[in-house]
Protein backbone atom coordinates (compact mmCIF):
# COMPACT_ATOMS: atom_id res chain seq x y z
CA UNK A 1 2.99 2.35 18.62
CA UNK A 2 2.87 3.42 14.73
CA UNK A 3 4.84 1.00 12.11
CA UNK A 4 4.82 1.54 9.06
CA UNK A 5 6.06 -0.99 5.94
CA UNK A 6 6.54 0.32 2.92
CA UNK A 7 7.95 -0.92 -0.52
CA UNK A 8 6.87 -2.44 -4.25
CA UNK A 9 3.67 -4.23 -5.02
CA UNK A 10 3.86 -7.68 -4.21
CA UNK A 11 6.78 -7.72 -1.98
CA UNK A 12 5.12 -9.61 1.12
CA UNK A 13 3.87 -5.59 3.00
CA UNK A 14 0.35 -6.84 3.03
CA UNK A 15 0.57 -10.08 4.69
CA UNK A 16 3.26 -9.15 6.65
CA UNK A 17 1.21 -6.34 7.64
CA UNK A 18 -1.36 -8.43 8.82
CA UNK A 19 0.35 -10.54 10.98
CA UNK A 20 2.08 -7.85 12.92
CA UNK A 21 -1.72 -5.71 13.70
CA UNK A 22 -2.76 -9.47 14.93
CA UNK A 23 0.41 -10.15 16.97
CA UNK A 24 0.42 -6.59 18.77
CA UNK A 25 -3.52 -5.94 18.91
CA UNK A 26 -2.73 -2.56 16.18
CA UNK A 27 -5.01 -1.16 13.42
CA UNK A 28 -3.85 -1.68 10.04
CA UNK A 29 -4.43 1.04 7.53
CA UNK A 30 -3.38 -0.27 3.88
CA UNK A 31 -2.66 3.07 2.19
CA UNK A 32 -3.19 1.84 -1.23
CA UNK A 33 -6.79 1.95 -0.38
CA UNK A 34 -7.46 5.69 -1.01
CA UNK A 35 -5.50 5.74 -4.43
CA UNK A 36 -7.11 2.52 -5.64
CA UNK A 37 -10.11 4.23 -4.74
CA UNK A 38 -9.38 7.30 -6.34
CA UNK A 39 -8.30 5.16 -9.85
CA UNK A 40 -11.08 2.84 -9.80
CA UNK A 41 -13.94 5.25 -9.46
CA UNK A 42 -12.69 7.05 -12.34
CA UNK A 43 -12.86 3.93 -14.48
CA UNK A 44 -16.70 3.90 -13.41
CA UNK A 45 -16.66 6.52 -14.29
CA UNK A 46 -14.66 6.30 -17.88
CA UNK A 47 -12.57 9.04 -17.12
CA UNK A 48 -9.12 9.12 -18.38
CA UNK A 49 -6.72 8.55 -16.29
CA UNK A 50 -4.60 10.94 -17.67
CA UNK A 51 -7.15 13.33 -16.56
CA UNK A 52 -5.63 14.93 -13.38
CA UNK A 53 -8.34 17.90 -12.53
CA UNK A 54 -11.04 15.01 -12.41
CA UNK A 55 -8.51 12.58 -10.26
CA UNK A 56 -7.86 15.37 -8.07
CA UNK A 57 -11.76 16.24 -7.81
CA UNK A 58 -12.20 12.38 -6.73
CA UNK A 59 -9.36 12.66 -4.23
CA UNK A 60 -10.99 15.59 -2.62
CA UNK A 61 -14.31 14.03 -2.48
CA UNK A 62 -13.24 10.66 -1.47
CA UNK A 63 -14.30 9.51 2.36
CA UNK A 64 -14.04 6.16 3.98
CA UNK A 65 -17.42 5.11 4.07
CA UNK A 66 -17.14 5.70 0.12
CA UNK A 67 -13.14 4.08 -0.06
CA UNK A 68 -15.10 0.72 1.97
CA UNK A 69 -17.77 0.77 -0.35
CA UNK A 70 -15.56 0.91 -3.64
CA UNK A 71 -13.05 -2.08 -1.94
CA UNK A 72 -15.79 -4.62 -2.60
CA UNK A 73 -15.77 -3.81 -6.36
CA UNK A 74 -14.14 -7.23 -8.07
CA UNK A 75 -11.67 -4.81 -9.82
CA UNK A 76 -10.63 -3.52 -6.67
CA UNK A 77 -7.80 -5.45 -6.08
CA UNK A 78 -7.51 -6.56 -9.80
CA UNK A 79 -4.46 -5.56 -11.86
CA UNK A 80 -6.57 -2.85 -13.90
CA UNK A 81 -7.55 -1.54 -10.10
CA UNK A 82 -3.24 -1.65 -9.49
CA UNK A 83 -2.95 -0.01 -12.30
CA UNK A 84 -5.32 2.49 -11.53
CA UNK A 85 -3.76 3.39 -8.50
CA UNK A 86 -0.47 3.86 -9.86
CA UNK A 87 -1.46 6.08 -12.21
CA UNK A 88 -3.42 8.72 -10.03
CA UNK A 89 -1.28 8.27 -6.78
CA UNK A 90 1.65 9.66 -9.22
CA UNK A 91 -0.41 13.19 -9.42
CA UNK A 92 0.67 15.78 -6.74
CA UNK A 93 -2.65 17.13 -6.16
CA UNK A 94 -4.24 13.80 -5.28
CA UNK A 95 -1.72 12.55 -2.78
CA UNK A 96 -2.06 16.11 -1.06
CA UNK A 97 -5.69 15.56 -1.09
CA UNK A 98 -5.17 12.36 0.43
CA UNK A 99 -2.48 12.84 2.98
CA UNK A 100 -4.30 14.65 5.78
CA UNK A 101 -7.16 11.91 5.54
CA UNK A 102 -4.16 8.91 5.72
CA UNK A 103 -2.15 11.14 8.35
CA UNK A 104 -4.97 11.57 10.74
CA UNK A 105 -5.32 8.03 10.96
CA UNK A 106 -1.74 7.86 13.21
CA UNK A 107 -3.78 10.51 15.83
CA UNK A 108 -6.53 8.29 16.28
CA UNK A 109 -6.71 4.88 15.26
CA UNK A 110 -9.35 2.94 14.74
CA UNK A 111 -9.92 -0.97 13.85
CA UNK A 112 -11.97 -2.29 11.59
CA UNK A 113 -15.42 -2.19 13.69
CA UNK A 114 -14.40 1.75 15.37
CA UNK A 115 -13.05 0.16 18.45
CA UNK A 116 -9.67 2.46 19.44
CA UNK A 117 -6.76 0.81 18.70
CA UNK A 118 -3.83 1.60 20.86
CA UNK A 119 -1.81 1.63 17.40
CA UNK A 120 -1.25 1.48 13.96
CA UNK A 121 0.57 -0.24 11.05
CA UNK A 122 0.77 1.24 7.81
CA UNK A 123 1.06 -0.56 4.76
CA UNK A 124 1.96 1.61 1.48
CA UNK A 125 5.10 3.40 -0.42
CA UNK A 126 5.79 6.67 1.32
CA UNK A 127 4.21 5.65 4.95
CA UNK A 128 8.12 6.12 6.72
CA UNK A 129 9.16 9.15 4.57
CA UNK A 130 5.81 10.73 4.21
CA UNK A 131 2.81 9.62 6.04
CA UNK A 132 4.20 9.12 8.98
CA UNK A 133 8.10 10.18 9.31
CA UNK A 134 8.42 9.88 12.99
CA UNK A 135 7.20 6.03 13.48
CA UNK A 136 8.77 3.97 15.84
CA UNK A 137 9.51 1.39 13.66
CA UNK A 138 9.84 1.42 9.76
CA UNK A 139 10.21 -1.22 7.65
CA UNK A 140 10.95 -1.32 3.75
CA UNK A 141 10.00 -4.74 2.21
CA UNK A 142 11.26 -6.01 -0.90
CA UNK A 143 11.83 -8.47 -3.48
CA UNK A 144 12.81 -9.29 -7.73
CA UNK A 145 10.44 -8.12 -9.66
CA UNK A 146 10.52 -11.50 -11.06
CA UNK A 147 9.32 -13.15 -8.04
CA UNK A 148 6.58 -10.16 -6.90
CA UNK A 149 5.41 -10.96 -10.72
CA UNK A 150 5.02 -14.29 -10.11
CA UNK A 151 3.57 -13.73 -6.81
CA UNK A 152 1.02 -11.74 -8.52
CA UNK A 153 0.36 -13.76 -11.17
CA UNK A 154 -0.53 -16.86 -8.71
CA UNK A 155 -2.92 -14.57 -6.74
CA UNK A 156 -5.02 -14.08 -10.00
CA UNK A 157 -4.97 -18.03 -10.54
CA UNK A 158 -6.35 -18.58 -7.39
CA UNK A 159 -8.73 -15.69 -7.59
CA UNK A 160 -10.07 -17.55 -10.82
CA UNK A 161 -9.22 -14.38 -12.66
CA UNK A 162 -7.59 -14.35 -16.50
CA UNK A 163 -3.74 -13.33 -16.43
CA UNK A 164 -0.68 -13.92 -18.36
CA UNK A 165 2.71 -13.38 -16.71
CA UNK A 166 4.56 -11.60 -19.32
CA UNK A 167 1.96 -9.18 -18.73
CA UNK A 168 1.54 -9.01 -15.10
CA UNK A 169 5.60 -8.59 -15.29
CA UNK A 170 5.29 -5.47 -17.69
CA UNK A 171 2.59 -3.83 -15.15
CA UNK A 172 4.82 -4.87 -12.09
CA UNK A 173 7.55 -2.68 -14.16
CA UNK A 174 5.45 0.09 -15.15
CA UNK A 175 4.17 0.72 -11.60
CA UNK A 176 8.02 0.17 -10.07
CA UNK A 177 9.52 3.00 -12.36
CA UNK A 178 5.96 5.24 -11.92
CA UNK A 179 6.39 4.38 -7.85
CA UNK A 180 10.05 4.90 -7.68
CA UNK A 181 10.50 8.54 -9.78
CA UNK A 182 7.45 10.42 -8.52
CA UNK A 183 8.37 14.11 -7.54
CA UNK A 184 6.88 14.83 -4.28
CA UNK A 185 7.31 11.39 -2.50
CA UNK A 186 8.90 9.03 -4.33
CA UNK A 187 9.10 5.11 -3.41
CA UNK A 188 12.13 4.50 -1.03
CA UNK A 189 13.22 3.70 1.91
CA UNK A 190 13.64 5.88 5.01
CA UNK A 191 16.80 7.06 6.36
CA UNK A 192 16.05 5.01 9.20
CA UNK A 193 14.00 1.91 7.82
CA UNK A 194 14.88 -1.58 8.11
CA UNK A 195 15.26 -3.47 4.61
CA UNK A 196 13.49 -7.08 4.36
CA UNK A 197 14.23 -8.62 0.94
CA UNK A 198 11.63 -11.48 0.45
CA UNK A 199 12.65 -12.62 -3.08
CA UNK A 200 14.05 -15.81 -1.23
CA UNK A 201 12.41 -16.03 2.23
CA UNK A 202 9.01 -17.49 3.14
CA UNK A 203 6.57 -15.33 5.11
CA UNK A 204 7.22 -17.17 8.54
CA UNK A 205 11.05 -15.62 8.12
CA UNK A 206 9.84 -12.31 7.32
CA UNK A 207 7.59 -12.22 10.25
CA UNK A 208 9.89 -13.43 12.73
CA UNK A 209 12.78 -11.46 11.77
CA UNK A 210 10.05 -8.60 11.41
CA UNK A 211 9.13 -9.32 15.39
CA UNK A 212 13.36 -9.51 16.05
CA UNK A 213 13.45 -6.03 15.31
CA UNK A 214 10.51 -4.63 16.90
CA UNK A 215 11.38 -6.21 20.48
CA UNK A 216 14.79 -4.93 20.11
CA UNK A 217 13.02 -1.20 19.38
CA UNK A 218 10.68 -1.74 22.29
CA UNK A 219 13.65 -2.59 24.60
């Protein structure tokens, strides 16, 4: 069984995600890995990330042993490392560097220790339209950008990071518009997806109407 959940940073895909690979035994590939991979070794590296030959050139020489080894750098998952991410997954060269790598992922699964998995979940922006059109089940998650700011903004908090919300709210923003209007796949839903808006539901809702829908695509 492949599912994949796509929509906006902060919108719930992650945890949701989560829960789902736990509750039906399925790998989970977050797809956000390879482009904050991509991003973040070229600010090692202090490349501009305007610079698309040298984000492409990263993106072609990215493999997962390198994207696992990169996801332990604190600015992995930092808003700079978002940022990042954004910024280079918007580049039509990279994400066609990338896609065969994320695509292959649906033939043979894997979880986290190389057992087979008898599934997958997919976790990113263009995982229904792109990635993986012909999932059984797709799900498009999404909330204010208000509230995904704010969810944000706590994470940092908690993370003892610095962050100011009127900030994190400008980058939530910048990475919507970048998401939504890129040429080759940009950030929607599929034909066929199901829409969860989580601006005003807690993650137990999410995850049970999430579950609702699967068992009624099973059946």
């Amino acid at each position: 069984m492949i599912i994949t959940i796509d929509g906006p940073a902060a919108a719930g895909k992650g945890t949701l995600s989560a829960k789902l690979a736990e509750k039906y035994g399925l790998a989970y590939f977050d797809t956000g890995m390879v482009y904050r991979a991509v991003g973040l070794q070229m600010l090692k590296d202090n490349i501009d990330l305007a610079n698309v030959v040298e984000a492409e050139k990263r993106a072609e020489n990215l493999t997962f042993p390198k994207m696992m080894e990169l996801s332990h750098d604190k600015d992995f998952r930092s808003s700079a490392g978002g940022n990042a991410a954004s910024i280079v997954s918007s580049y039509t060269g990279v994400r066609s560097r990338l896609l065969k790598m994320q695509q292959d992922f649906a033939k043979n699964p894997v979880f986290a220790d190389g057992l087979p998995a008898n599934g997958a979940i997919y976790d990113g922006r263009d995982t229904g339209t792109v990635i993986c059109p012909h999932a059984d089940v797709k799900f498009f998650i999404t909330a204010s950008s208000e509230v995904r700011a704010k969810r944000r903004y706590d994470e940092f908090i908690a993370k003892g990071m610095t962050a100011d919300y009127a900030q994190v709210l400008a980058d939530v923003k910048a990475r919507d518009e970048r998401d939504a209007n890129r040429k080759d796949a940009p950030m929607k839903p599929a034909d066929d997806a199901f829409i969860l808006d989580t601006s005003e539901m807690g993650i137990k809702d999410v995850f049970d109407k999430a579950v609702e829908i699967i068992e009624s695509k099973i059946k």
